[in-house]
Every structure is written in C-alpha cells, then in structure tokens.
N, C-alpha and C. Protein backbone atom coordinates (compact mmCIF):
# COMPACT_ATOMS: atom_id res chain seq x y z
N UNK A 1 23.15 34.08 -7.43
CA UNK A 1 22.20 33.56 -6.47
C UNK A 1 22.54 32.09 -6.22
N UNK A 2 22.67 31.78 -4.65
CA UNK A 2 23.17 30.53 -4.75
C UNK A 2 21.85 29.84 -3.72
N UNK A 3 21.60 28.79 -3.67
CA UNK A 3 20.89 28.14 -3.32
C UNK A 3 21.73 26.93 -2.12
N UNK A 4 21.63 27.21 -1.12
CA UNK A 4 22.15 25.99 -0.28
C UNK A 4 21.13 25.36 1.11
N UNK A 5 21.42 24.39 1.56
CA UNK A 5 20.94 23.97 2.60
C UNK A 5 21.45 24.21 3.78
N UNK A 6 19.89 24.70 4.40
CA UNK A 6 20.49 25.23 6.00
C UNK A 6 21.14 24.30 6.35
N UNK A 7 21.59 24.60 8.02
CA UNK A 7 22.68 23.57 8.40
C UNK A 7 21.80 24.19 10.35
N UNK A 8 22.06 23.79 11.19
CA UNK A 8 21.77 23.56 12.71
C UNK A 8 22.27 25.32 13.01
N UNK A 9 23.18 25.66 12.72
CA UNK A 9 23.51 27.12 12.55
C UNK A 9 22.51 27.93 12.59
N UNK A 10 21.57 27.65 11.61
CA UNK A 10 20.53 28.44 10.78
C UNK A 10 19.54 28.55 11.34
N UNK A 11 19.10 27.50 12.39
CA UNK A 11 17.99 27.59 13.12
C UNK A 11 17.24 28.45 13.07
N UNK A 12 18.11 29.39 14.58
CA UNK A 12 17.40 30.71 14.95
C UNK A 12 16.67 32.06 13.39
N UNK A 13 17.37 31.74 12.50
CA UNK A 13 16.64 32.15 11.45
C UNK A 13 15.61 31.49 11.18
N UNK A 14 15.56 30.28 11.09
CA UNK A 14 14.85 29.38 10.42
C UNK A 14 12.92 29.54 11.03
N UNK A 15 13.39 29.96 12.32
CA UNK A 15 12.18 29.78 13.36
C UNK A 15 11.86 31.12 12.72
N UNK A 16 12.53 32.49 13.07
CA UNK A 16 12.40 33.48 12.50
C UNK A 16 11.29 33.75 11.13
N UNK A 17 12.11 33.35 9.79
CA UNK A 17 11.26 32.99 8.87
C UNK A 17 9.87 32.32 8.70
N UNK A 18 9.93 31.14 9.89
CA UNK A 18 8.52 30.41 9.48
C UNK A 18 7.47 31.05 10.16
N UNK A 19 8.02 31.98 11.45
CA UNK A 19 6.79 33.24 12.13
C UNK A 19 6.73 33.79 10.71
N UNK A 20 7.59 34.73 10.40
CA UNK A 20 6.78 35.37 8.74
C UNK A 20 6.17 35.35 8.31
N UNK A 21 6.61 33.71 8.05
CA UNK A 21 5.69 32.97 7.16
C UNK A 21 4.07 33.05 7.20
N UNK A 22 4.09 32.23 8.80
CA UNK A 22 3.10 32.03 9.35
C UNK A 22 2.13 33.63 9.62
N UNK A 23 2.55 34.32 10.05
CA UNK A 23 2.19 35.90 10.18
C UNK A 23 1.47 35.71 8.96
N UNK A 24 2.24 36.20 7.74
CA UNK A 24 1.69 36.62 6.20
C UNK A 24 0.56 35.78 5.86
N UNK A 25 1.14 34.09 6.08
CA UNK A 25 -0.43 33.56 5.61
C UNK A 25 -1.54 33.36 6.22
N UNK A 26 -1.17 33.67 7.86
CA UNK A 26 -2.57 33.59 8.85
C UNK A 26 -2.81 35.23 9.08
N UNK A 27 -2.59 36.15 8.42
CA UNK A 27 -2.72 36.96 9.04
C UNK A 27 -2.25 37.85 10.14
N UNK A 28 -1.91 37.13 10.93
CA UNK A 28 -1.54 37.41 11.89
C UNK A 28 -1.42 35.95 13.29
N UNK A 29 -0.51 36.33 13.86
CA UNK A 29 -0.14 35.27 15.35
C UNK A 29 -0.77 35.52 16.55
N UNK A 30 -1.50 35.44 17.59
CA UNK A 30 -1.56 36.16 18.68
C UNK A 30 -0.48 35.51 19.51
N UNK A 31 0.22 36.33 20.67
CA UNK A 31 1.08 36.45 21.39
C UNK A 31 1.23 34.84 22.08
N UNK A 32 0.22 34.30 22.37
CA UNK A 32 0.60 33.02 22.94
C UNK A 32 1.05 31.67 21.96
N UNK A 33 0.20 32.13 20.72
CA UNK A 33 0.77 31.09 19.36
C UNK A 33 2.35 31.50 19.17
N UNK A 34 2.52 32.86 19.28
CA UNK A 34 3.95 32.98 19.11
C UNK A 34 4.90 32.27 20.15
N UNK A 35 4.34 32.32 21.27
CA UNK A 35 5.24 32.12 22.25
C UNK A 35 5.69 30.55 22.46
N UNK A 36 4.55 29.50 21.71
CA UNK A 36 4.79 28.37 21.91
C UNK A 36 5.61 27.88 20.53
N UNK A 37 5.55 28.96 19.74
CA UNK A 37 6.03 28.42 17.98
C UNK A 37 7.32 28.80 18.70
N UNK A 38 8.11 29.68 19.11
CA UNK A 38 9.16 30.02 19.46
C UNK A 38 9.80 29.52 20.63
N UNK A 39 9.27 28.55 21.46
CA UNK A 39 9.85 27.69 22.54
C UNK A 39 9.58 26.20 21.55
N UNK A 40 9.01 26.03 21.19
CA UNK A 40 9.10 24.59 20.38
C UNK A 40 9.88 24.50 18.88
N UNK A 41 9.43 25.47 18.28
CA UNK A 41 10.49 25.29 17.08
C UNK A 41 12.35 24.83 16.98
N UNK A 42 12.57 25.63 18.13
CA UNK A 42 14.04 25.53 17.91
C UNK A 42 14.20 23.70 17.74
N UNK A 43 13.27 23.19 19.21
CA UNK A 43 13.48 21.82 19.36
C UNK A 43 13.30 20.96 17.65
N UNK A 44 12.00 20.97 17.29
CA UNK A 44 12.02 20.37 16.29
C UNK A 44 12.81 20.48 15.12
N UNK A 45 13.44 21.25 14.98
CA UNK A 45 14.72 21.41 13.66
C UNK A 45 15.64 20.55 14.10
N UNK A 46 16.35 20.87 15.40
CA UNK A 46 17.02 20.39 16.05
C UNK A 46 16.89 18.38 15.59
N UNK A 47 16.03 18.17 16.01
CA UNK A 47 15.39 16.92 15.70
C UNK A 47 15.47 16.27 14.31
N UNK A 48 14.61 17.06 13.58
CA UNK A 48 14.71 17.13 12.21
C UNK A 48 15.84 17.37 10.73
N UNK A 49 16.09 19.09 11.15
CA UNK A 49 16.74 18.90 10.17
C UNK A 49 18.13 17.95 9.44
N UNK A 50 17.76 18.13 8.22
CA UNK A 50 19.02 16.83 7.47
C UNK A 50 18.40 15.47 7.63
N UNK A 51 17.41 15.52 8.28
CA UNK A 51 16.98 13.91 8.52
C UNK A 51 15.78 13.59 7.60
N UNK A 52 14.84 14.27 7.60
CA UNK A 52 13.22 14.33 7.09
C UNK A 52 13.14 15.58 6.48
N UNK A 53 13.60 16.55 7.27
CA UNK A 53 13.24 17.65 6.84
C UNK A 53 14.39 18.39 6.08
N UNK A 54 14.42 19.05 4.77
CA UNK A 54 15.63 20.03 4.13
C UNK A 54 14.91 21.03 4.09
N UNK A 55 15.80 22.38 4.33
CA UNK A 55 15.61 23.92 4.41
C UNK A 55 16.42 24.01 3.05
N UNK A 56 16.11 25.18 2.65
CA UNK A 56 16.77 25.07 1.47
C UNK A 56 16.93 27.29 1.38
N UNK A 57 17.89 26.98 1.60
CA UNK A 57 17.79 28.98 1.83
C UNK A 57 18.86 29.50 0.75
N UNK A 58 18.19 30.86 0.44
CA UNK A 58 19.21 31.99 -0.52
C UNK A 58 19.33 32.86 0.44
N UNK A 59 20.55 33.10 0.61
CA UNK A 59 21.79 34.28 1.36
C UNK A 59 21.83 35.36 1.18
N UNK A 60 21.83 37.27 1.57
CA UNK A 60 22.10 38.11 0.81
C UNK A 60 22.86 38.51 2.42
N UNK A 61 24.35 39.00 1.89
CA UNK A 61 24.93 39.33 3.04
C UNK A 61 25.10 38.35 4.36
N UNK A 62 24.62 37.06 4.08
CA UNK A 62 24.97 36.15 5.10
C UNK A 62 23.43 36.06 5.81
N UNK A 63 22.89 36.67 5.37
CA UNK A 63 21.37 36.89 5.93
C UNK A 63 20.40 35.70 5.70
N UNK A 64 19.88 35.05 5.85
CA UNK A 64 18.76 33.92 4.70
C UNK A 64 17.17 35.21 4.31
N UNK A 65 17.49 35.27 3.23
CA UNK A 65 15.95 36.51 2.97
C UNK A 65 14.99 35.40 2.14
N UNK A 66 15.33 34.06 1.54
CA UNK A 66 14.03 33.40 1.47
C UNK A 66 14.51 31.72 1.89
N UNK A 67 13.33 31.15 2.01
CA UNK A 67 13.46 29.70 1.99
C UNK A 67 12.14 28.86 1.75
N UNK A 68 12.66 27.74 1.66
CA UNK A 68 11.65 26.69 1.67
C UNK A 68 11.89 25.02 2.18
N UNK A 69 10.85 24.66 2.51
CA UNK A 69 11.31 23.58 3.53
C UNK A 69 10.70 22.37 2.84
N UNK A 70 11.26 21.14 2.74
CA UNK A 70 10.77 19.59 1.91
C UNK A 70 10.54 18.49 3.18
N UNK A 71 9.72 18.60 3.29
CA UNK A 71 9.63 16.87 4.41
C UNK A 71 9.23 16.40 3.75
N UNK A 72 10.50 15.02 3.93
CA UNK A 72 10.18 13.31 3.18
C UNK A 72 9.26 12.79 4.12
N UNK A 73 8.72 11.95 3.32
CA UNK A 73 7.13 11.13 4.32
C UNK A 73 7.57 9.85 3.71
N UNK A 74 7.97 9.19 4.44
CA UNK A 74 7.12 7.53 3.73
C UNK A 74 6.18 6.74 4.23
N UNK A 75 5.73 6.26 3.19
CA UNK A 75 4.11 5.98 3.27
C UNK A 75 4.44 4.60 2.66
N UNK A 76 2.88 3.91 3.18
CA UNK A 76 3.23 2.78 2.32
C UNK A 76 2.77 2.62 0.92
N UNK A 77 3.40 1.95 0.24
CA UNK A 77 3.18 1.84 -1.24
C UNK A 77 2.01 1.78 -2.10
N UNK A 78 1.85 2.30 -2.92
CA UNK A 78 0.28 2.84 -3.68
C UNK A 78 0.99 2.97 -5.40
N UNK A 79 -0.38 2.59 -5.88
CA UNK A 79 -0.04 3.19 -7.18
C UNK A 79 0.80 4.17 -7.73
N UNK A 80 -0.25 5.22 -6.71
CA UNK A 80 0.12 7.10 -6.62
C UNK A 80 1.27 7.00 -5.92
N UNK A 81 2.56 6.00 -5.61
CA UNK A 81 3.68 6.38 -4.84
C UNK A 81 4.33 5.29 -4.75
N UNK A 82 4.93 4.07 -5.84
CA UNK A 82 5.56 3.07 -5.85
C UNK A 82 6.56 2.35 -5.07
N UNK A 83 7.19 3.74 -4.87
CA UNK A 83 8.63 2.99 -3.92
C UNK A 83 7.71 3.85 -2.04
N UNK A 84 6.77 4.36 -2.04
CA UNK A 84 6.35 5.05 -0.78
C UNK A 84 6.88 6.49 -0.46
N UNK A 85 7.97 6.87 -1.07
CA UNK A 85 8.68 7.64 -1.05
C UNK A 85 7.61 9.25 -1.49
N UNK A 86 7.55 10.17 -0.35
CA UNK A 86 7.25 11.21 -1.03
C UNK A 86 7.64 12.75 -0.26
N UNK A 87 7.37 13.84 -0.88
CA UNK A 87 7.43 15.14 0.05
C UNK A 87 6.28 16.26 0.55
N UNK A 88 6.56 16.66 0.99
CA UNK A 88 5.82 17.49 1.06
C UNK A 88 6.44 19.39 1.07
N UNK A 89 6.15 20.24 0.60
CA UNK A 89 6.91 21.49 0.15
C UNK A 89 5.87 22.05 1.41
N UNK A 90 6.65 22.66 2.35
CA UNK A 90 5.62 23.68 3.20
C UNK A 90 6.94 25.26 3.36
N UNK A 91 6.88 26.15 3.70
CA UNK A 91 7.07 27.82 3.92
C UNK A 91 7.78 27.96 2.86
N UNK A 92 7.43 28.33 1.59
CA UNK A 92 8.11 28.83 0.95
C UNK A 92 7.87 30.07 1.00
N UNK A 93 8.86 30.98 1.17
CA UNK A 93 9.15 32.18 2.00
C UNK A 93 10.45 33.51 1.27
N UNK A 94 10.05 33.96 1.02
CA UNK A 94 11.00 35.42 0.67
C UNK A 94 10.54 36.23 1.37
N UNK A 95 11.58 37.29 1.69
CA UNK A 95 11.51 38.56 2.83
C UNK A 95 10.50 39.72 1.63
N UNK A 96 9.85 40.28 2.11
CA UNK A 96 9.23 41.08 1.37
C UNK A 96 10.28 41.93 -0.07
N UNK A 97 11.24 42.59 1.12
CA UNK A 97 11.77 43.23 0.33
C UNK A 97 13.00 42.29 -0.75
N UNK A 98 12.89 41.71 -0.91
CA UNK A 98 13.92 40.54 -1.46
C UNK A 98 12.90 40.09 -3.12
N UNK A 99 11.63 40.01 -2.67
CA UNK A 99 10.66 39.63 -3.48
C UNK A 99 10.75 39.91 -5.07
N UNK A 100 10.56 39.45 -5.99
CA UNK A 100 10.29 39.73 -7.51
C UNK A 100 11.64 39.55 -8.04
N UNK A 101 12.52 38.41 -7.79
CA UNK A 101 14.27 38.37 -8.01
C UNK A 101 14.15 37.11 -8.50
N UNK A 102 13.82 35.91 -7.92
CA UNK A 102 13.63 34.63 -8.48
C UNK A 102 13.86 33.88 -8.00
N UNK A 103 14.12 33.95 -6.73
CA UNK A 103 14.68 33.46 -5.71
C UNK A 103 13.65 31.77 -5.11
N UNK A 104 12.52 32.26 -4.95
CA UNK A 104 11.46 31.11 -4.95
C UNK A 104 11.38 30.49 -5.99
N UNK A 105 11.65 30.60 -7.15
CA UNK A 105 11.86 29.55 -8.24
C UNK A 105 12.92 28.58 -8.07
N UNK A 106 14.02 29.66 -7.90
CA UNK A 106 15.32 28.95 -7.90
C UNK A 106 15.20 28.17 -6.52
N UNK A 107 14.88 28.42 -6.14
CA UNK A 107 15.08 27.30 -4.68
C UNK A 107 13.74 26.17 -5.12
N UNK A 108 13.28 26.50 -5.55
CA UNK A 108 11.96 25.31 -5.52
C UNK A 108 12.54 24.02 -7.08
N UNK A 109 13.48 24.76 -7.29
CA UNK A 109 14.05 24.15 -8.82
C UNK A 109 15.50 23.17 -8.20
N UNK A 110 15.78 24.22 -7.36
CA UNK A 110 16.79 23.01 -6.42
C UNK A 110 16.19 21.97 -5.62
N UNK A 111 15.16 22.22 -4.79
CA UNK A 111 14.45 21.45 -4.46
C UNK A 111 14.17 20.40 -4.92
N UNK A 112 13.27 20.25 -6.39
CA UNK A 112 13.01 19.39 -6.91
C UNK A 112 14.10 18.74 -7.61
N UNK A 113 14.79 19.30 -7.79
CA UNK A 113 15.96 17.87 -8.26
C UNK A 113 16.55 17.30 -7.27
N UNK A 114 16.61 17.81 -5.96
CA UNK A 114 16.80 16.83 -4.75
C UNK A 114 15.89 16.17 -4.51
N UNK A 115 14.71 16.00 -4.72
CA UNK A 115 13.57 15.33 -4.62
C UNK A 115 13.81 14.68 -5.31
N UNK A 116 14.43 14.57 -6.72
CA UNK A 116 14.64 13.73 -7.94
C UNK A 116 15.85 12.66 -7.60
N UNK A 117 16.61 13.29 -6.95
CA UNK A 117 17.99 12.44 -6.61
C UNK A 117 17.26 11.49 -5.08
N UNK A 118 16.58 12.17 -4.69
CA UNK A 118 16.04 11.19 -3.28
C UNK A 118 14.86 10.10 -3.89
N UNK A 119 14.76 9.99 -5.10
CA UNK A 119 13.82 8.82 -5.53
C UNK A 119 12.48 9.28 -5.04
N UNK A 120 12.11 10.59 -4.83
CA UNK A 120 10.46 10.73 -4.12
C UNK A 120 9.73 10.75 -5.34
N UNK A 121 8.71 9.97 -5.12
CA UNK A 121 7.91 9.46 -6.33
C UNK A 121 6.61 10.35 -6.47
N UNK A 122 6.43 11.42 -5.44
CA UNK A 122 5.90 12.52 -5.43
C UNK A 122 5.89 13.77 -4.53
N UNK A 123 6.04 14.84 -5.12
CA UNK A 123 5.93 15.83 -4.34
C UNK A 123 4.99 16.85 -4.19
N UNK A 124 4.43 17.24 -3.01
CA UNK A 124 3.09 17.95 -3.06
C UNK A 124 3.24 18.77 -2.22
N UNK A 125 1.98 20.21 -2.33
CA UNK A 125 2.03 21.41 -1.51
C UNK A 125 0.87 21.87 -1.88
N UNK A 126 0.67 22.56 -1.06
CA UNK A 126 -0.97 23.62 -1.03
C UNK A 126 -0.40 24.93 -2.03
N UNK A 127 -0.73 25.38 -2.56
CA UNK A 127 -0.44 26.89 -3.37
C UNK A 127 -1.13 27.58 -2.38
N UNK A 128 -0.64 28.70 -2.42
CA UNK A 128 -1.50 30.42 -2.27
C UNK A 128 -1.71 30.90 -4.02
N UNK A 129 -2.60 31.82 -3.79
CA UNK A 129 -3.10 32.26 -5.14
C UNK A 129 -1.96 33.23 -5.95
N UNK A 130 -0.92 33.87 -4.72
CA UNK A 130 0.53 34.44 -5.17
C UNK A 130 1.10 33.25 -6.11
N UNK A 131 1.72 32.38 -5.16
CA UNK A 131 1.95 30.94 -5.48
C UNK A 131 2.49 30.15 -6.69
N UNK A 132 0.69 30.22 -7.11
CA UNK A 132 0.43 29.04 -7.50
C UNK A 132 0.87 29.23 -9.26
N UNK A 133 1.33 30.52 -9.76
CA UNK A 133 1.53 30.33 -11.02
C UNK A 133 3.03 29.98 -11.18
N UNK A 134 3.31 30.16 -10.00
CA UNK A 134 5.05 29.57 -10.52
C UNK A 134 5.18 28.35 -10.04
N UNK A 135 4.38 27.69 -8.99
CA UNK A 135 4.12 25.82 -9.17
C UNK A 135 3.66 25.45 -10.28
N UNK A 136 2.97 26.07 -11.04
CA UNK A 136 2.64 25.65 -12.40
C UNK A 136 3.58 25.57 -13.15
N UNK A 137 4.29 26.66 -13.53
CA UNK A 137 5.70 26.94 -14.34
C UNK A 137 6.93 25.87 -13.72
N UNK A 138 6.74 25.38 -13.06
CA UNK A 138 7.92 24.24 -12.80
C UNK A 138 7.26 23.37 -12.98
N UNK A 139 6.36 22.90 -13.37
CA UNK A 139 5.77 21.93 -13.72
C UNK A 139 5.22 21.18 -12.55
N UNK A 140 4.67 21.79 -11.58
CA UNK A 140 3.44 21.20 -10.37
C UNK A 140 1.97 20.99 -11.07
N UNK A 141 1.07 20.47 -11.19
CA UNK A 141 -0.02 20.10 -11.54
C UNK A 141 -1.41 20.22 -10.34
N UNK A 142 -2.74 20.32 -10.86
CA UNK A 142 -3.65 20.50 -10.36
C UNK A 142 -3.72 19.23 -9.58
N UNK A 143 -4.11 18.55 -8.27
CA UNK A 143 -4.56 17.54 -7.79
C UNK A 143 -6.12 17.15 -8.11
N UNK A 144 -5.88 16.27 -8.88
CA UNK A 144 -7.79 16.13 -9.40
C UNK A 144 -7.88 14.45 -8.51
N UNK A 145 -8.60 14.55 -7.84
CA UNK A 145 -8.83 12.96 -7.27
C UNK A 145 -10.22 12.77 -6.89
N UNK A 146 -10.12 11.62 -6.97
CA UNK A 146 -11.62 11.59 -6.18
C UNK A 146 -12.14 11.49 -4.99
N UNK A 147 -11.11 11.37 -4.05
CA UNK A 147 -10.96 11.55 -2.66
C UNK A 147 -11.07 13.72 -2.37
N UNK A 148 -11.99 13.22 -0.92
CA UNK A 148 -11.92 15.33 -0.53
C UNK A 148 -10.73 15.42 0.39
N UNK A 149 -10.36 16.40 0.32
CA UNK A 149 -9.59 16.69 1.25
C UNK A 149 -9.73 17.02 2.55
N UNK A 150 -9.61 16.65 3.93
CA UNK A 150 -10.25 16.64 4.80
C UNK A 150 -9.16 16.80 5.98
N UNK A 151 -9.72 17.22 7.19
CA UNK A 151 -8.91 16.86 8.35
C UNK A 151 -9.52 17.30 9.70
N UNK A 152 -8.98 16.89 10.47
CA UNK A 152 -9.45 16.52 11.80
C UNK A 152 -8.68 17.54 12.74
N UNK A 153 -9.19 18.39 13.58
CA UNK A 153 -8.29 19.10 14.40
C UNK A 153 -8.45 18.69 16.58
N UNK A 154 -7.64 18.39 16.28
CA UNK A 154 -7.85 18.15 17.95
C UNK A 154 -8.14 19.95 19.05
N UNK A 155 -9.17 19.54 19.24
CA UNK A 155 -9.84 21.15 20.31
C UNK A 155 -9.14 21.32 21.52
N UNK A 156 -8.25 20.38 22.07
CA UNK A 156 -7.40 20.20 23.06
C UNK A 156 -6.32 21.87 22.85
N UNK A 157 -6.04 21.74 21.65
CA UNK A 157 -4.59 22.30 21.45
C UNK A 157 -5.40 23.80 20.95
N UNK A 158 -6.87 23.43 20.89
CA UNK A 158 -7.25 25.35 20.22
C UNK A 158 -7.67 26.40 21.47
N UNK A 159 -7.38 27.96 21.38
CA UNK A 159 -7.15 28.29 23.09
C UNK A 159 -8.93 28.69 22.82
C-alpha cells in the first residue's frame, strides 16, 4: 500500500471522490448541488492543489479508491498555534468496497508527518462516529474549549 500525493492529473478523480464523499455524509446531493460542485470543483484544485491544499491518495490498479485532503491555514499567532501555522483534515474517503484494509490510517499517518515536516502547530477535523476511533488511535484528541462552536451561513447561496 503506497500512499502518494495527487498531482493536477488526478483532478477529475478528485472531484469524483469528494461527490462520494459528500453523497455518504449528506446523504444525499440534489441535482443542482451536484451540478455546481462539478463545474466549480475542477477550478478550485486547479488553484489549490500543492499550494494550501494536499490530496493524499492510495492507488489500486491506477484507480485512487481512498483519499484525504489537508488545508494549511495560517492564522495569526495564539498560544493554541505559535508559529500560526495550522491544518485542517476534510474528505477522508475510501471507496466502499476498498473499506476495512487500512488504507485511512495509512494515509492519515502520512498525512500527519507531513503536517510534522510543514511545522503545523495544529491539526484539526470534525470526526464522524465511523471516524472517530481511528482519530483517536493516531493520537487526535477531544477539543475541550471554552469557546462553542458556531457558524454563520449566508441564505444567498441556500436554494
């Protein structure tokens, strides 16, 4: 099992995968969310990847059957983040049938030592309840703060 980083090649998978993604953890897409994830995605990789953003995919047959994606953020400097430096872990993703191999470990284990070699002074992600016992087992931790977690959605962009 080898673990490498997509490359501009990979795209059209890449978009591929994060519908999956997105499918499995929303449930479902309706036809016009798809249609704009799939006219805009290509652009933003394009943009992105190698820059902010690393894909980080396992191969079977030349295929990508899982991945996971790291955006660097910098922020400005805090206790909780010294040099500003941090990530964020969003689609971590295996093909169904690919599933129960180790594949999301191993990529999240490469991950984090690129996170380690990029000086990010933290890295963070939401779990799913699938998830969340193997963020534990690599050693991810509970977020206990005293701040809520919150956010703001602009109604512009909801149909």
């Amino acid at each position: 099992m080898v673990v490498e980083k997509a490359n501009i090649g990979d795209i059209p998978d890449l978009v591929q995968l994060r519908l999956a993604y997105l499918r499995e953890d929303n449930g479902h897409l309706d036809d016009d969310e798809t249609e704009v994830i799939q006219k805009d995605l290509p652009g933003y990789f394009q943009k992105h990847l190698d820059r902010d953003l690393f894909a980080y995919v396992i191969r079977e047959n030349r295929n990508i059957v899982s991945c996971a994606f790291l955006l660097g953020v910098e922020k400005p400097m805090s206790p909780a983040f010294l040099n500003g430096l941090t990530g964020i872990v969003l689609n971590v993703y295996t093909r169904p049938s690919f599933r129960r191999r180790g594949y999301a470990e191993s990529i999240m284990k490469t991950l984090l030592a690129e996170a380690k070699e990029k000086e990010l002074s933290v890295v963070e992600l939401k779990a799913t309840e699938a998830g969340y016992p193997l963020y534990k087992k690599i050693g991810f931790s509970d977020d206990a703060s005293k701040y809520h977690s919150m956010k703001w959605t602009n109604q512009s962009f909801k149909s």
